[in-house]
Protein backbone atom coordinates (compact mmCIF):
# COMPACT_ATOMS: atom_id res chain seq x y z
CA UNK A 1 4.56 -25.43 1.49
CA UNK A 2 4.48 -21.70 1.96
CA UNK A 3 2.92 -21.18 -1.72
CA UNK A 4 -0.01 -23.27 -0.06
CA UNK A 5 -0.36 -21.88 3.06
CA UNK A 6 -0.81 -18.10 1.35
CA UNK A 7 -3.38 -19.92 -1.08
CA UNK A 8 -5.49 -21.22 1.97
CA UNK A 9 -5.05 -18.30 4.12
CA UNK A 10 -6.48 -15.54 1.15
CA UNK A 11 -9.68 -14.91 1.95
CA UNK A 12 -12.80 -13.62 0.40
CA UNK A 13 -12.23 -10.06 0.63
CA UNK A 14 -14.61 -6.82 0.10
CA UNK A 15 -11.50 -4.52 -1.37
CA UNK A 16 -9.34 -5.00 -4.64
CA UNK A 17 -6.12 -3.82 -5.75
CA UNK A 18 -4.50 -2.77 -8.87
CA UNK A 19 -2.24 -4.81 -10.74
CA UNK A 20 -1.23 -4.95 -14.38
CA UNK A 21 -1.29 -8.40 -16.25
CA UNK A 22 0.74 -9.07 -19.34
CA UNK A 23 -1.14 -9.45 -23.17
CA UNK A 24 1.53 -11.98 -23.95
CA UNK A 25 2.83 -15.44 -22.71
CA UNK A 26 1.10 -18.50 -21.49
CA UNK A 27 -0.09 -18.15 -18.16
CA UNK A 28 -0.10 -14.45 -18.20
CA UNK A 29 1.67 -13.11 -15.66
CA UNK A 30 0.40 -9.98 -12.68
CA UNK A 31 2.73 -7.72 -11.44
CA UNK A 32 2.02 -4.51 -9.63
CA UNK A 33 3.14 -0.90 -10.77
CA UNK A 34 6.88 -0.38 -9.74
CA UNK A 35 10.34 0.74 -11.12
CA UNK A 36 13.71 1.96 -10.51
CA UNK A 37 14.66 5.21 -8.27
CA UNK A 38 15.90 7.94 -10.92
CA UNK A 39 18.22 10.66 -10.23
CA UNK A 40 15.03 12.72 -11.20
CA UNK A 41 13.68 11.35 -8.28
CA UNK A 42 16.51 11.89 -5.51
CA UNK A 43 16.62 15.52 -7.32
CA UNK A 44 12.86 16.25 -6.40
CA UNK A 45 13.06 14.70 -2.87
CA UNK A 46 16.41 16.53 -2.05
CA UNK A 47 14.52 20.20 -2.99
CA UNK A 48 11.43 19.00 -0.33
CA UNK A 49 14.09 18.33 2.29
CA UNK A 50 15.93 21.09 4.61
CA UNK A 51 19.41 19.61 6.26
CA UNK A 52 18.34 15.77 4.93
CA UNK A 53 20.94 13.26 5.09
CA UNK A 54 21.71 10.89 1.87
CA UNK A 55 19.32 8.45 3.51
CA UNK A 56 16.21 10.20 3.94
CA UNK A 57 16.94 11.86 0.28
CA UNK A 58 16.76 8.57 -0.63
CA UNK A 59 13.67 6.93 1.28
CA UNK A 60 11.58 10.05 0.22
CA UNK A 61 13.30 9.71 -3.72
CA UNK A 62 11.65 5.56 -3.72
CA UNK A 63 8.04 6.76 -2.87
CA UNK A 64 8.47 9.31 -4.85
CA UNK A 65 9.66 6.97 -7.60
CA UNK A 66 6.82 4.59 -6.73
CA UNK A 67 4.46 6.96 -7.30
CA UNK A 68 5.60 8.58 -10.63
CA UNK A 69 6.07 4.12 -11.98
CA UNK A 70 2.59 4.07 -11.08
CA UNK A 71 0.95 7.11 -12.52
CA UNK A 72 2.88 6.11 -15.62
CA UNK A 73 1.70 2.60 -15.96
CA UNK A 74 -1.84 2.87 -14.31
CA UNK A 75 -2.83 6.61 -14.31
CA UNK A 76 -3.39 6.85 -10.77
CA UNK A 77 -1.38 9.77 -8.82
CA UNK A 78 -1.01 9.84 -4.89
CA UNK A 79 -1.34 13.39 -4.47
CA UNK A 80 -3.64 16.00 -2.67
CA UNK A 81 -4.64 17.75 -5.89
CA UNK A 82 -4.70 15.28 -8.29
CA UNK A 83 -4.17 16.45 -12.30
CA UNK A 84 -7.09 17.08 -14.31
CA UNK A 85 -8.48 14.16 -16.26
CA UNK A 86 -7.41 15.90 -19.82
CA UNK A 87 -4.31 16.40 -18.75
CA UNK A 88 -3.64 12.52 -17.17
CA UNK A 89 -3.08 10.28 -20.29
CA UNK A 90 -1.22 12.86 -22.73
CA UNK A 91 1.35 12.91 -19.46
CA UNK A 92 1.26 9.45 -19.40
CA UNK A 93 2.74 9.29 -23.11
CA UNK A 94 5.06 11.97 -22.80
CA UNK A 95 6.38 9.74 -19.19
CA UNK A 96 6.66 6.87 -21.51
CA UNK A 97 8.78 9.18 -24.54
CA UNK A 98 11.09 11.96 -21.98
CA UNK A 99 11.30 10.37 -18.82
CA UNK A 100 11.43 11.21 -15.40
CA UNK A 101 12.24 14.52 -15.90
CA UNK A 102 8.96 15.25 -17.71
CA UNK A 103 6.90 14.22 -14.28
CA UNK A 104 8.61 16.72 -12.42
CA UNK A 105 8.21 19.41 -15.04
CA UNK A 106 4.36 18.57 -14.85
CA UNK A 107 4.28 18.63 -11.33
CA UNK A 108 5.61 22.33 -11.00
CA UNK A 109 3.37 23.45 -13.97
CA UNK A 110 0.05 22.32 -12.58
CA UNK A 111 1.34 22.73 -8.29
CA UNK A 112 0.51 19.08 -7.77
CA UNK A 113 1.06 18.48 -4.29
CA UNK A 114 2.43 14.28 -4.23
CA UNK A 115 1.20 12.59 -1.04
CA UNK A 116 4.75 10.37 -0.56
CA UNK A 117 3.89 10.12 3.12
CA UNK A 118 0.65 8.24 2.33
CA UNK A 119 2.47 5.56 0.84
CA UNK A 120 3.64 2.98 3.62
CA UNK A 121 6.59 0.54 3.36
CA UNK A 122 5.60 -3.33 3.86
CA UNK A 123 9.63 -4.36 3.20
CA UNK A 124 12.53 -4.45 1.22
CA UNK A 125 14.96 -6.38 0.72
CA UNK A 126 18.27 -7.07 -0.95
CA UNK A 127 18.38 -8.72 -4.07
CA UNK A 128 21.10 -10.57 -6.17
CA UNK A 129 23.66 -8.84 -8.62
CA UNK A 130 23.15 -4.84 -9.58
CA UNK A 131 19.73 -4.39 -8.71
CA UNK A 132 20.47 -3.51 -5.34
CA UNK A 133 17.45 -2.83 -3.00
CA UNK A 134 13.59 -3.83 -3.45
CA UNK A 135 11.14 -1.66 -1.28
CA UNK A 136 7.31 -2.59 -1.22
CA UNK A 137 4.59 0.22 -1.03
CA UNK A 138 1.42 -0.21 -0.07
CA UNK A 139 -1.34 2.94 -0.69
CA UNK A 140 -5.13 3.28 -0.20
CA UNK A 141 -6.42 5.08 -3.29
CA UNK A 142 -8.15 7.95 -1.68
CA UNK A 143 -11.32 7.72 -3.22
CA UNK A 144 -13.52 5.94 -6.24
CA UNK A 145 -13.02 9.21 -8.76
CA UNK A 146 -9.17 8.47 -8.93
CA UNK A 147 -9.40 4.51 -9.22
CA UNK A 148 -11.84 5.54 -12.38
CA UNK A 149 -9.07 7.25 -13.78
CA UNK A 150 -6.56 3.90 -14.20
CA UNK A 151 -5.14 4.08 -17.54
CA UNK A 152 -2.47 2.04 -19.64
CA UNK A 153 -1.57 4.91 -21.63
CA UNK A 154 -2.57 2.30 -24.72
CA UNK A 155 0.32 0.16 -23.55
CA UNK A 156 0.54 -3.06 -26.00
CA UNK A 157 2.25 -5.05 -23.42
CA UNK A 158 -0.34 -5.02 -20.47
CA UNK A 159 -3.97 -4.34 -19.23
CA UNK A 160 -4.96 -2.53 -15.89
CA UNK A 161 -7.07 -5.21 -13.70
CA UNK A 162 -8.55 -4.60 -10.43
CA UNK A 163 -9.74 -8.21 -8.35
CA UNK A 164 -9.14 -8.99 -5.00
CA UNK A 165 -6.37 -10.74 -3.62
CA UNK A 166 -8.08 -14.44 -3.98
CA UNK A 167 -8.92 -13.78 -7.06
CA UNK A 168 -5.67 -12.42 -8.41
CA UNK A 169 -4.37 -15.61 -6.20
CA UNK A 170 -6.81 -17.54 -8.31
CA UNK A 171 -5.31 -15.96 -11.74
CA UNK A 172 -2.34 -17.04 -10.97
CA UNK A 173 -2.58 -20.72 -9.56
CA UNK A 174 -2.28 -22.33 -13.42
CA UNK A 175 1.32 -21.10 -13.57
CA UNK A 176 3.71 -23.77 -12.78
CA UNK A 177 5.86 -20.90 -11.85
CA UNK A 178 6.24 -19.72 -7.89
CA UNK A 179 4.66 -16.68 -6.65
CA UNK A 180 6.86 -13.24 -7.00
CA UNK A 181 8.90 -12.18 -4.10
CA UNK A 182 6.44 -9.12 -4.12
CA UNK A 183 3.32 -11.11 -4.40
CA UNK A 184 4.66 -13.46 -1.51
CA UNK A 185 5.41 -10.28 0.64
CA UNK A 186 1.93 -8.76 -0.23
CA UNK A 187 -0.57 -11.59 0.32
CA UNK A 188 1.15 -12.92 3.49
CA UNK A 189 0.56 -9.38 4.55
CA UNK A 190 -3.06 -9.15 3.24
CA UNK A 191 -3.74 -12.66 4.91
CA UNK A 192 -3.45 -11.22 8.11
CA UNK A 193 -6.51 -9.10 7.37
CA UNK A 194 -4.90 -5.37 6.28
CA UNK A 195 -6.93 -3.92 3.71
CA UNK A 196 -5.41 -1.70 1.05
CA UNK A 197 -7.63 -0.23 -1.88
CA UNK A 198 -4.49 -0.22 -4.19
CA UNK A 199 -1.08 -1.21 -4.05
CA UNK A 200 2.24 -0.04 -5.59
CA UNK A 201 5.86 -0.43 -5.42
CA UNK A 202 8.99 0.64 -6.51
């Protein structure tokens, strides 16, 4: 019942997001740019705080994670001086190859200035066994320049769409397979008319 009350409530819309959507299987499925919190992460967000307890270390560390998953999967940074383009997808590969680590080295080399307070949280929510806690970001990409620069980093496993959130609805109504937890939280959200130029979560 819910799947088909978020089917009939998605509207038309004049915005898109960003999702990625697998090569492989049969119905392909969409997910949005996420990933786990790193100790790289907590590391950079503890160094931006003064007298921060072990919770705000770690609320800053997940946008901060969500916005390194997504740079590295889509080639879209948050930040208020975003990288050059020549730089973007060589970073990309070395993400992919060193890890965490290597965004925070690139950061500091260039002065990139993340955005982590533009990102804000829709939910979270507890989920079975080790995985621990989900959080859902939501950001508007700032401006068309920086959507132009979405980039799979010549992933084999995934293309970078944009569609609005019928149409991604639309993609994904042959699966006999129930919406995401994600997806559910993001379209009942983006039924009640929010607009969001791009989307990502951690």
């Amino acid at each position: 019942v819910m799947e088909q009350q978020i089917y009939d409530s998605c509207s038309k819309e004049d915005y898109c997001v960003c999702f990625l959507r697998s090569r492989t299987g049969n119905p392909r499925r969409a997910t949005f740019p996420g990933g786990s919190l790193s100790p790289a992460d907590r590391y950079l967000a503890k160094n931006n705080l003064v007298n921060a307890s072990d919770s705000e270390e770690v609320f800053l560390g997940l946008r901060l994670a969500a916005i390194r998953r997504t740079f590295e999967a889509a080639g879209i940074m948050a930040a208020a001086n975003p990288p050059p383009s020549f730089a973007r997808q060589e970073l990309q590969k070395i993400l992919l190859r060193e890890g965490p680590m290597a965004f925070h080295a690139f950061l500091d080399d260039w002065g990139i200035r993340l955005r982590p307070e533009d990102l804000f949280e829709l939910s979270w929510f507890l989920m079975p066994g080790p995985q621990g806690e989900e959080h859902i970001f939501l950001v508007q990409i700032p401006d068309a320049d920086e959507a132009c620069w979405a980039n799979n980093a010549g992933s084999d496993e995934c293309d970078i769409v944009w569609a609005t959130p019928s149409d991604l609805l639309e993609m994904h109504r042959p699966s006999p397979k129930p919406l995401s937890v994600v997806l559910r939280y993001y379209y009942c959200y983006s039924s009640q008319g929010h607009r969001f130029k791009g989307t990502m979560t951690s």
